[in-house]
Protein backbone atom coordinates (compact mmCIF):
# COMPACT_ATOMS: atom_id res chain seq x y z
CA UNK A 1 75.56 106.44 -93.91
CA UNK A 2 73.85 105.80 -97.48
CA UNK A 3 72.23 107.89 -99.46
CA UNK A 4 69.04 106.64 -101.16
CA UNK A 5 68.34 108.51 -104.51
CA UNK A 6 64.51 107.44 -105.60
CA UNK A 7 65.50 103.53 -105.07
CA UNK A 8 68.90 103.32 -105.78
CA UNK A 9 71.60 103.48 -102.96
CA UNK A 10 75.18 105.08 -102.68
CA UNK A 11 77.13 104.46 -100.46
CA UNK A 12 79.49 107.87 -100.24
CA UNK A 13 80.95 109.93 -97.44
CA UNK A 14 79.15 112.52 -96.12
CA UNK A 15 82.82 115.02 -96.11
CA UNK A 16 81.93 116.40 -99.89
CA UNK A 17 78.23 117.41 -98.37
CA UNK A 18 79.63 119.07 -95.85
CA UNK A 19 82.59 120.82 -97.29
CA UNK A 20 80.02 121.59 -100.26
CA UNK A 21 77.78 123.41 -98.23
CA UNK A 22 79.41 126.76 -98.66
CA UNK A 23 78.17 126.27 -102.20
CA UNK A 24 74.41 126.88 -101.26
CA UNK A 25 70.75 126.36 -103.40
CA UNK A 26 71.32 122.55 -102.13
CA UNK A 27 73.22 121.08 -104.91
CA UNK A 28 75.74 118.39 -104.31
CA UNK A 29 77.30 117.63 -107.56
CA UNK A 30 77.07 113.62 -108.33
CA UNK A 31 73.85 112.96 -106.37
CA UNK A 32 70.68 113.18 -108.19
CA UNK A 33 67.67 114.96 -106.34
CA UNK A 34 65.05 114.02 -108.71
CA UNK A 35 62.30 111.72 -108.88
CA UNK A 36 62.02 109.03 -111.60
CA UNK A 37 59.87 109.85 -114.57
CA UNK A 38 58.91 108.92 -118.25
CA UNK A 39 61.82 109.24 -120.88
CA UNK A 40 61.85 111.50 -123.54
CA UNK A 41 64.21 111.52 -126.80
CA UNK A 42 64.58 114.00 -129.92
CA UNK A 43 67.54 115.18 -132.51
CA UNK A 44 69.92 113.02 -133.90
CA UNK A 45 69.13 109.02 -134.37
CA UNK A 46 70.93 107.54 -137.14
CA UNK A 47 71.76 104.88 -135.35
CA UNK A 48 69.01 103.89 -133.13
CA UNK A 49 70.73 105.83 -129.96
CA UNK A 50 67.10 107.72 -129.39
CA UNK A 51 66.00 104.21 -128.41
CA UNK A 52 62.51 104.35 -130.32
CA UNK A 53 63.33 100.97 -132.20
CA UNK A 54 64.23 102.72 -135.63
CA UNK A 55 66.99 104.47 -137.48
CA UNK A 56 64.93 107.46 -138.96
CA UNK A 57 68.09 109.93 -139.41
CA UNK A 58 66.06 112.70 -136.73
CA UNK A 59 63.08 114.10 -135.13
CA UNK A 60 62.62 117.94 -134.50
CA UNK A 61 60.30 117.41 -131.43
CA UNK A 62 60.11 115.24 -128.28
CA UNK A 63 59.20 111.59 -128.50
CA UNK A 64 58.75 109.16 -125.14
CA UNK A 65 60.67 105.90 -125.44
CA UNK A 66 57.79 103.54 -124.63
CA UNK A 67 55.35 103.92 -121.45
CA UNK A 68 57.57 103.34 -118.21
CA UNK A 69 57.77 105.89 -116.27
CA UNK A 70 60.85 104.72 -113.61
CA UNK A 71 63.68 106.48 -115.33
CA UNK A 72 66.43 107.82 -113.43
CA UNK A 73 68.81 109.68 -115.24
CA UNK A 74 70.37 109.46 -118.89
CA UNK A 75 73.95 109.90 -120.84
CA UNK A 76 74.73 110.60 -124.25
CA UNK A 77 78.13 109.77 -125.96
CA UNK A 78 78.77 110.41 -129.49
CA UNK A 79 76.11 108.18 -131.33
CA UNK A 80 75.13 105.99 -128.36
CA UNK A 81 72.94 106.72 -125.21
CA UNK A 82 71.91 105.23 -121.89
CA UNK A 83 69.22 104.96 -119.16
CA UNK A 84 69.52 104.69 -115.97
CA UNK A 85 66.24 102.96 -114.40
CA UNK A 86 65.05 103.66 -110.43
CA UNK A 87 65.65 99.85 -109.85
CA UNK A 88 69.38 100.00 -110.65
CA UNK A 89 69.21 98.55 -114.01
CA UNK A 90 70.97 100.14 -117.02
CA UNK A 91 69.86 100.31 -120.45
CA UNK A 92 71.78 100.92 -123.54
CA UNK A 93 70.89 102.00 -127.35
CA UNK A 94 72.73 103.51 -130.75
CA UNK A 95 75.76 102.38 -132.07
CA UNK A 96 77.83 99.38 -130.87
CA UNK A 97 80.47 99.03 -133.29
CA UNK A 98 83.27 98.75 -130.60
CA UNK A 99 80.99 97.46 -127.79
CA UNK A 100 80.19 100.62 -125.85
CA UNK A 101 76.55 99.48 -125.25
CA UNK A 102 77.91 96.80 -123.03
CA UNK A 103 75.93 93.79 -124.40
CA UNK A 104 78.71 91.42 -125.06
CA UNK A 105 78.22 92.09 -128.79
CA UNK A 106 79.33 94.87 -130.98
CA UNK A 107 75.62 94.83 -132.85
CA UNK A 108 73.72 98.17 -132.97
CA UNK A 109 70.34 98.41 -131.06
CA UNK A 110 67.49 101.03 -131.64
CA UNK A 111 66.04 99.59 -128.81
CA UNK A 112 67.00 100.14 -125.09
CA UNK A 113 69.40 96.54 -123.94
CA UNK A 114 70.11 95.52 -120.97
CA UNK A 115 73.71 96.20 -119.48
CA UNK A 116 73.37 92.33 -118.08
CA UNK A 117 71.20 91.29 -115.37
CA UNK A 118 72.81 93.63 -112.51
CA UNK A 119 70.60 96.28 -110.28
CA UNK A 120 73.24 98.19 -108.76
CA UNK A 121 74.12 100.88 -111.06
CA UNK A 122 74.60 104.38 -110.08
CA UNK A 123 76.00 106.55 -112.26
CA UNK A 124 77.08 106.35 -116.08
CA UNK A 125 78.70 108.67 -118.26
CA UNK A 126 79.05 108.17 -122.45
CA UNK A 127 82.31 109.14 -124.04
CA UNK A 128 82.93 108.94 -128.09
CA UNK A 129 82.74 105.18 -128.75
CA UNK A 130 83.12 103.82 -125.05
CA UNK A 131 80.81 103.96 -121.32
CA UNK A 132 81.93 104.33 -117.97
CA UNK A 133 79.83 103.81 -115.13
CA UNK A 134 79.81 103.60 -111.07
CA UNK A 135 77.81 100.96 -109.35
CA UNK A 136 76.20 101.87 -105.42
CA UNK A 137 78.75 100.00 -104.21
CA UNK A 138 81.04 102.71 -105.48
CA UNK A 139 83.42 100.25 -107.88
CA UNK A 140 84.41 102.13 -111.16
CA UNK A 141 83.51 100.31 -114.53
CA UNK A 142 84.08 100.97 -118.16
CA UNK A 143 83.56 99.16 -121.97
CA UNK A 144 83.63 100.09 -125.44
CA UNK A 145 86.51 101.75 -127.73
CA UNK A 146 89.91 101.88 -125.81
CA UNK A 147 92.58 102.65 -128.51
CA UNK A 148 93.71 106.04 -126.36
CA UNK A 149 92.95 104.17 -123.21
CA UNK A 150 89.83 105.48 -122.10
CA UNK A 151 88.70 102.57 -120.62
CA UNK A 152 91.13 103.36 -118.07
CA UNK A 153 92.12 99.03 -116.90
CA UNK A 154 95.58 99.70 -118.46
CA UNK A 155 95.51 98.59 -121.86
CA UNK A 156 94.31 99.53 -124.84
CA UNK A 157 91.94 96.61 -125.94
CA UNK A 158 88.33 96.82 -126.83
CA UNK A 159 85.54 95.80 -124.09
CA UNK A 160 82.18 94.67 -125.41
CA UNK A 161 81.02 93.96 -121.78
CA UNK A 162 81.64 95.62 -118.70
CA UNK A 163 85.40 95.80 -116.88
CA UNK A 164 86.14 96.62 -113.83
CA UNK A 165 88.93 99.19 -113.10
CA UNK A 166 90.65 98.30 -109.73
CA UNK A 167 89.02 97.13 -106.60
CA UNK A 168 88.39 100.72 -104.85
CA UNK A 169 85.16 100.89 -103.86
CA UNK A 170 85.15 104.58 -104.01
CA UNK A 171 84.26 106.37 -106.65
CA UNK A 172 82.05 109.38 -106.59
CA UNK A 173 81.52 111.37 -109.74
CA UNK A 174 82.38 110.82 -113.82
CA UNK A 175 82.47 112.64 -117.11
CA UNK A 176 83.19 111.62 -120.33
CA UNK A 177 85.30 113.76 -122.62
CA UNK A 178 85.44 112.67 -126.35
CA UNK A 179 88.56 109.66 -125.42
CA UNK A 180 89.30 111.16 -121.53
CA UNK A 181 87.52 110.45 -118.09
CA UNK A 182 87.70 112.84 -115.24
CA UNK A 183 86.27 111.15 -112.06
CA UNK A 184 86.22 111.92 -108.39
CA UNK A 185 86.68 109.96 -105.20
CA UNK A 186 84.85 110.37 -101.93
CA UNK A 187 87.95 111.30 -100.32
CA UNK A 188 87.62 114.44 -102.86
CA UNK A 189 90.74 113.43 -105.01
CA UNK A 190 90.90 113.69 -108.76
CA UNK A 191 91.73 110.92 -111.03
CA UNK A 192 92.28 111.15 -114.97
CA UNK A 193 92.46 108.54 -117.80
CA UNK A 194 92.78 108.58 -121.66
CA UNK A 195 93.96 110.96 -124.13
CA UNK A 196 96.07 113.58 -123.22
CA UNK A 197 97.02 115.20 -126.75
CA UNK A 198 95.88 118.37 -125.99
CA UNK A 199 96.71 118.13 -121.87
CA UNK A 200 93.48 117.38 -120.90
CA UNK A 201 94.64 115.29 -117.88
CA UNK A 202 96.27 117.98 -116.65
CA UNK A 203 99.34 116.33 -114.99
CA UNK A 204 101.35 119.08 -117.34
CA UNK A 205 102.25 116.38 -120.08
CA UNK A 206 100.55 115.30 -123.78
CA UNK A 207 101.45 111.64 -123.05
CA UNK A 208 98.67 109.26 -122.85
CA UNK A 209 97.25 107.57 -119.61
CA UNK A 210 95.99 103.81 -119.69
CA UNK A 211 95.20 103.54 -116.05
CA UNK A 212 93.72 106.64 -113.82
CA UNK A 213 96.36 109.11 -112.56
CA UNK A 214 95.54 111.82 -109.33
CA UNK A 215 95.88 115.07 -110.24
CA UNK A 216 98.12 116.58 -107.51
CA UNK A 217 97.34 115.73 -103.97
CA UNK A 218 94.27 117.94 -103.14
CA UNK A 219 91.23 116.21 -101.43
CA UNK A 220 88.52 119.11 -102.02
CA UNK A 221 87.48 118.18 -105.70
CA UNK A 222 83.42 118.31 -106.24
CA UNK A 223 82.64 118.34 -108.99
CA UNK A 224 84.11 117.75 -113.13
CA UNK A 225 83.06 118.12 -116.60
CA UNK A 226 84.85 117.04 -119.75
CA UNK A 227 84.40 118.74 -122.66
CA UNK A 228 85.56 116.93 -126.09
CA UNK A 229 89.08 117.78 -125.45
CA UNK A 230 89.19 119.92 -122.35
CA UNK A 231 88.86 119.43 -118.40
CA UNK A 232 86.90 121.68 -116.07
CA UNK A 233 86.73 120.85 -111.86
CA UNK A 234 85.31 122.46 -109.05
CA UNK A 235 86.13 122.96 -105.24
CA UNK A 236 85.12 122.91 -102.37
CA UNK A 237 85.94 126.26 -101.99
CA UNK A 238 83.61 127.59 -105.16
CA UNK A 239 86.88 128.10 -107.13
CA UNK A 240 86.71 126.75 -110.96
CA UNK A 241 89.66 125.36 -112.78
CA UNK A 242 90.13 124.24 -116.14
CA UNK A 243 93.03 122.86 -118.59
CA UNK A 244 93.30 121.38 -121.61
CA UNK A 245 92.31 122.64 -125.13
CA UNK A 246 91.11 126.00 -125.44
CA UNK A 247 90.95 127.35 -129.40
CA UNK A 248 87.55 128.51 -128.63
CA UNK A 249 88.54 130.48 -125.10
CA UNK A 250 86.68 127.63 -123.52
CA UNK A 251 89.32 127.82 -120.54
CA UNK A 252 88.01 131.24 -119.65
CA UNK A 253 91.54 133.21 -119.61
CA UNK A 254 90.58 135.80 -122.25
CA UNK A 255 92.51 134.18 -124.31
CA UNK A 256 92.89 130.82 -126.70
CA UNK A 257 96.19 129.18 -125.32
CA UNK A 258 95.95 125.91 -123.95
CA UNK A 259 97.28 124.46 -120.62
CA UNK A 260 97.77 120.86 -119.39
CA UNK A 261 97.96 121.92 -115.95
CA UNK A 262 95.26 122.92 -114.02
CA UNK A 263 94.22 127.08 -114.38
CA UNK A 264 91.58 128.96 -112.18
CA UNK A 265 88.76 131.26 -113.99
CA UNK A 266 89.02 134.18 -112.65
CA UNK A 267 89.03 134.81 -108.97
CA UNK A 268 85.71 134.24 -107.85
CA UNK A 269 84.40 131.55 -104.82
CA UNK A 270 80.93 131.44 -105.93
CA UNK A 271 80.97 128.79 -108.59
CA UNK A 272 77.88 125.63 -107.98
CA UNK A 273 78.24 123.64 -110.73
CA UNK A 274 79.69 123.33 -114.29
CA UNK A 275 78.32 121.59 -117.68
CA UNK A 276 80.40 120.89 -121.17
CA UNK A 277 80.08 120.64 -124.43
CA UNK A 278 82.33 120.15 -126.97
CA UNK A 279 84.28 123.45 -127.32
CA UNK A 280 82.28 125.36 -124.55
CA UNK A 281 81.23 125.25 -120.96
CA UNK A 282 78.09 126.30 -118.62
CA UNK A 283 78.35 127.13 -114.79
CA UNK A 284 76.19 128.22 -112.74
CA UNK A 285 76.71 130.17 -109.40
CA UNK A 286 75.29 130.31 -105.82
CA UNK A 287 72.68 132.83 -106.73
CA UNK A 288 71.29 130.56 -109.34
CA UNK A 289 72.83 132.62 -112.81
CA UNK A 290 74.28 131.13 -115.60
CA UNK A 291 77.25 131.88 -117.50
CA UNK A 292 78.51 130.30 -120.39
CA UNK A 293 82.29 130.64 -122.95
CA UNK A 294 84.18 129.33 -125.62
CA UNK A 295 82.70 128.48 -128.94
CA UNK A 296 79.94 130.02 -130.10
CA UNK A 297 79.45 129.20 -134.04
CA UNK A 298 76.30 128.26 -133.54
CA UNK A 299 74.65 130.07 -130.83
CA UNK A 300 75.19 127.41 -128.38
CA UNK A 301 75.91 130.11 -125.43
CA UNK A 302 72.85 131.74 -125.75
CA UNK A 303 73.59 135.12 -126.11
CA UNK A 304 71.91 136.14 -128.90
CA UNK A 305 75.01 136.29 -131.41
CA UNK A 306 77.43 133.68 -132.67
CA UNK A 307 80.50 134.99 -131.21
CA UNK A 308 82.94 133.16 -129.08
CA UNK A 309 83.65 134.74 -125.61
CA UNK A 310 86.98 133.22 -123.82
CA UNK A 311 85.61 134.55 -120.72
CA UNK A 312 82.43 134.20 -118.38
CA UNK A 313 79.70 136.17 -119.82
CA UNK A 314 76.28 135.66 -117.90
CA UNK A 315 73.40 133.92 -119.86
CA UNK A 316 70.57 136.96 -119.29
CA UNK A 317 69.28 138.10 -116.00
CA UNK A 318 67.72 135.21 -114.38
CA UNK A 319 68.75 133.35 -111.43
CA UNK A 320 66.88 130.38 -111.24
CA UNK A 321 68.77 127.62 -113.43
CA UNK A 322 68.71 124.24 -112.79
CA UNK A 323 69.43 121.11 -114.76
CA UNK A 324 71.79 122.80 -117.97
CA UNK A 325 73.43 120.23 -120.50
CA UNK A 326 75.76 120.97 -123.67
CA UNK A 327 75.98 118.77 -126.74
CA UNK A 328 77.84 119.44 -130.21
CA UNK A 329 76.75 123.06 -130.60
CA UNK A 330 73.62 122.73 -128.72
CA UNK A 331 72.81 123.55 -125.10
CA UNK A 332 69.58 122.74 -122.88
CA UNK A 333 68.43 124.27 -119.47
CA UNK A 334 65.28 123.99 -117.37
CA UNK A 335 63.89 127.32 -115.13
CA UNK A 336 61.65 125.91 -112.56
CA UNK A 337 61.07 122.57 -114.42
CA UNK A 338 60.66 124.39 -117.88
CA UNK A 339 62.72 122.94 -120.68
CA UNK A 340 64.83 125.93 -123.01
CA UNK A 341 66.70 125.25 -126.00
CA UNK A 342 69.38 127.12 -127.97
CA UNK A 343 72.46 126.31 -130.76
CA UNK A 344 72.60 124.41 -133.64
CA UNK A 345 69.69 122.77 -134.99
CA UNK A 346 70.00 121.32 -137.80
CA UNK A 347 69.07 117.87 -136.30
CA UNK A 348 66.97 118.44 -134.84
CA UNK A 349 68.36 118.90 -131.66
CA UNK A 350 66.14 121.93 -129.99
CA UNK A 351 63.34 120.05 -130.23
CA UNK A 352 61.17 122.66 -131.46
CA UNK A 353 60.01 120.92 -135.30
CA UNK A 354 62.05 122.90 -136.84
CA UNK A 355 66.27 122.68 -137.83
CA UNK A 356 66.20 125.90 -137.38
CA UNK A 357 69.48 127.38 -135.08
CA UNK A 358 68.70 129.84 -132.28
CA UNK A 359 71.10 131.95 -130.36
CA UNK A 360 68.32 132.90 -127.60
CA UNK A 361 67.10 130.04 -125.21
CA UNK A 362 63.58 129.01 -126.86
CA UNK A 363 61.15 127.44 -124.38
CA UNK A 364 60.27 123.85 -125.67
CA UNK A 365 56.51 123.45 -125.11
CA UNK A 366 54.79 124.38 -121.87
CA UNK A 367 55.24 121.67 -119.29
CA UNK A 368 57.10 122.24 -116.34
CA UNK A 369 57.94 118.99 -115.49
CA UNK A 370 61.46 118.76 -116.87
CA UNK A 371 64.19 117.08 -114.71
CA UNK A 372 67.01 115.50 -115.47
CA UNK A 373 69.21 116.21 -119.11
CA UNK A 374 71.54 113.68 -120.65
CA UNK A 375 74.99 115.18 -120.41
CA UNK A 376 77.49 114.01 -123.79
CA UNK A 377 79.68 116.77 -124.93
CA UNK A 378 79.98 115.87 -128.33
CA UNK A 379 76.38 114.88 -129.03
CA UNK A 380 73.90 115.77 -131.25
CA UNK A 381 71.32 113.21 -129.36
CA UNK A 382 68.80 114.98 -126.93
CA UNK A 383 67.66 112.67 -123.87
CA UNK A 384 65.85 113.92 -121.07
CA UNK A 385 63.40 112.39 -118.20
CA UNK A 386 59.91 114.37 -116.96
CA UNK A 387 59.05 113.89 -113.70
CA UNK A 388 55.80 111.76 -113.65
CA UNK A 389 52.51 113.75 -112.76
């Protein structure tokens, strides 16, 4: 049975909706519940990756990238971003140095570009200098940088167009670390590629990985987010695990040793869905909280200091979180379609016209329209797409 997300199809199993439902408020990491809308950009833009057709160095506040108002969802990697349009198509803009916009060339655009001429993507997910991206038909595909084998089709040359990686046609979920992928099959198994200095592929070695590897043999995966040079999963069973590099605590063991095998945080089975950034992570729960840990230099955890927690420490009182993203010290989150910032600012980033930081989450404006945030752990680019009124 398909699933049709506001005009674009996936073709997935049913199982992970099923086995998810345990995990309540209606969530299903990896499919997309909201409506297409207009596109709007701020922070960071030295190279064109806002898409507004310049390279002024940042804007403080929110600016829509032209009038169309049929976007999807959006990804950020380092200094390069992408849309996703409702009619499948996908659009690429920043810096192209090593390909990762997909255009065949390696020339920067400021400018949203065509990924080619194809309608059938579904999901896409920006790394440091390289894209990966499923199509509905559920085939995995990658471009862009690929000297730690990121790209993830076994070698460890550069892709200015799009590659596929294998013939399966079923992939489910991706994340983009700064030079690792974590993705997810619809059978629920867990597949890494890419750098492993620090263990994030958690297969309990440091050696590097050209082609995906399964982690273990379980089949009850949901849901993954890679930080810049750590790995965080969920279950079916709520349970969160994480490996990889944790100076910051951003494994959430209380403590800042590293693992490159999987390790759970804490004991709890209530765990929805989790969000990155570079050197700190966002979940949020059944009920609806938020908790955040790791690094906290610049506020980006929203607890009103700059201190870094290596444990789960709930983001205030309320329960109704939705959409939450993480950058490179900067974090977003909507309540009830409203848009709050918080972190480091000095690009811009919170959107607010100032480069001011902020420890506190600071409303941005007064619409409540808010839907979907670009997710790119180790940007300082802000994408995100209101729902049309």
């Amino acid at each position: 049975m398909a699933v049709i997300t506001s005009g674009v199809q996936y073709s997935g199993k049913w199982n992970l909706q099923t086995q998810g439902q345990a995990l309540g408020a209606g969530k299903w990491p990896g499919f997309s519940p909201a409506a297409p809308g207009e596109l709007w950009v701020w922070g960071l833009n030295n190279n064109g990756q806002l898409g507004l057709g310049n390279t002024t160095y940042a804007y403080s506040s929110p600016v829509q990238v032209g009038a169309l108002t049929t976007w999807l969802d959006v990804a950020s990697g380092y200094v390069h971003s992408f849309g996703l349009a409702s009619n499948g198509t996908l659009w690429g803009m920043g810096d192209n140095r090593f390909g990762q916009l997909g255009d065949g060339t390696t020339t920067k655009k400021s400018s949203p570009t065509q990924v080619g001429a194809l309608t059938d993507w579904s999901k896409v997910a920006g790394a440091h200098w390289s894209t990966s991206a499923i199509k509905t038909d559920g085939t995995l595909w990658s471009w862009g940088y690929n000297s730690r084998g990121q790209l993830g089709d076994g070698t460890t040359t550069q892709r200015t167009s799009p590659v596929q990686i294998g013939s399966l046609t079923t992939w489910y979920k991706i994340s983009a670390g700064g030079y690792h992928i974590l993705a997810t099959k619809t059978d629920g198994t867990l597949w890494l590629w890419g750098y492993n200095n620090l263990g994030q592929l958690g297969d309990g070695s440091v050696t590097q990985r050209n082609s995906p590897i399964q982690l273990g043999a379980l089949t009850t995966w949901l849901d993954v987010a890679a930080g810049l040079y750590g790995s965080y999963a969920l279950k079916t069973d709520g349970t969160l695990w994480g490996w990889g590099d944790n100076r910051s605590g951003q494994l959430g063991q209380g403590n800042t040793s590293g693992n490159s095998s999987p390790v759970q945080v804490g004991a709890l089975t209530t765990w929805s869905e989790i969000f990155a950034g570079n050197y700190y992570i966002f979940a949020t729960k059944t009920d609806g909280a938020l908790w955040s840990w790791g690094n906290n230099g610049n506020g980006q955890l929203g607890q009103g200091n700059t201190t870094n927690y290596s444990s789960p420490v709930q983001l205030g009182a309320l329960t109704t979180w939705g959409a939450v993203a993480g950058g490179n010290g900067q974090a977003r989150g909507t309540i009830s379609g409203a848009l709050y910032t918080w972190g480091a600012g000095a690009q811009g980033q919170l959107g607010d016209g100032t480069t001011n930081q902020r420890s506190s989450p600071v409303q941005l404006g007064a619409l409540n329209r808010w839907a979907v945030l670009s997710k790119g752990s180790d940007t300082y680019s802000c994408l995100a797409i209101i729902q049309a009124s």
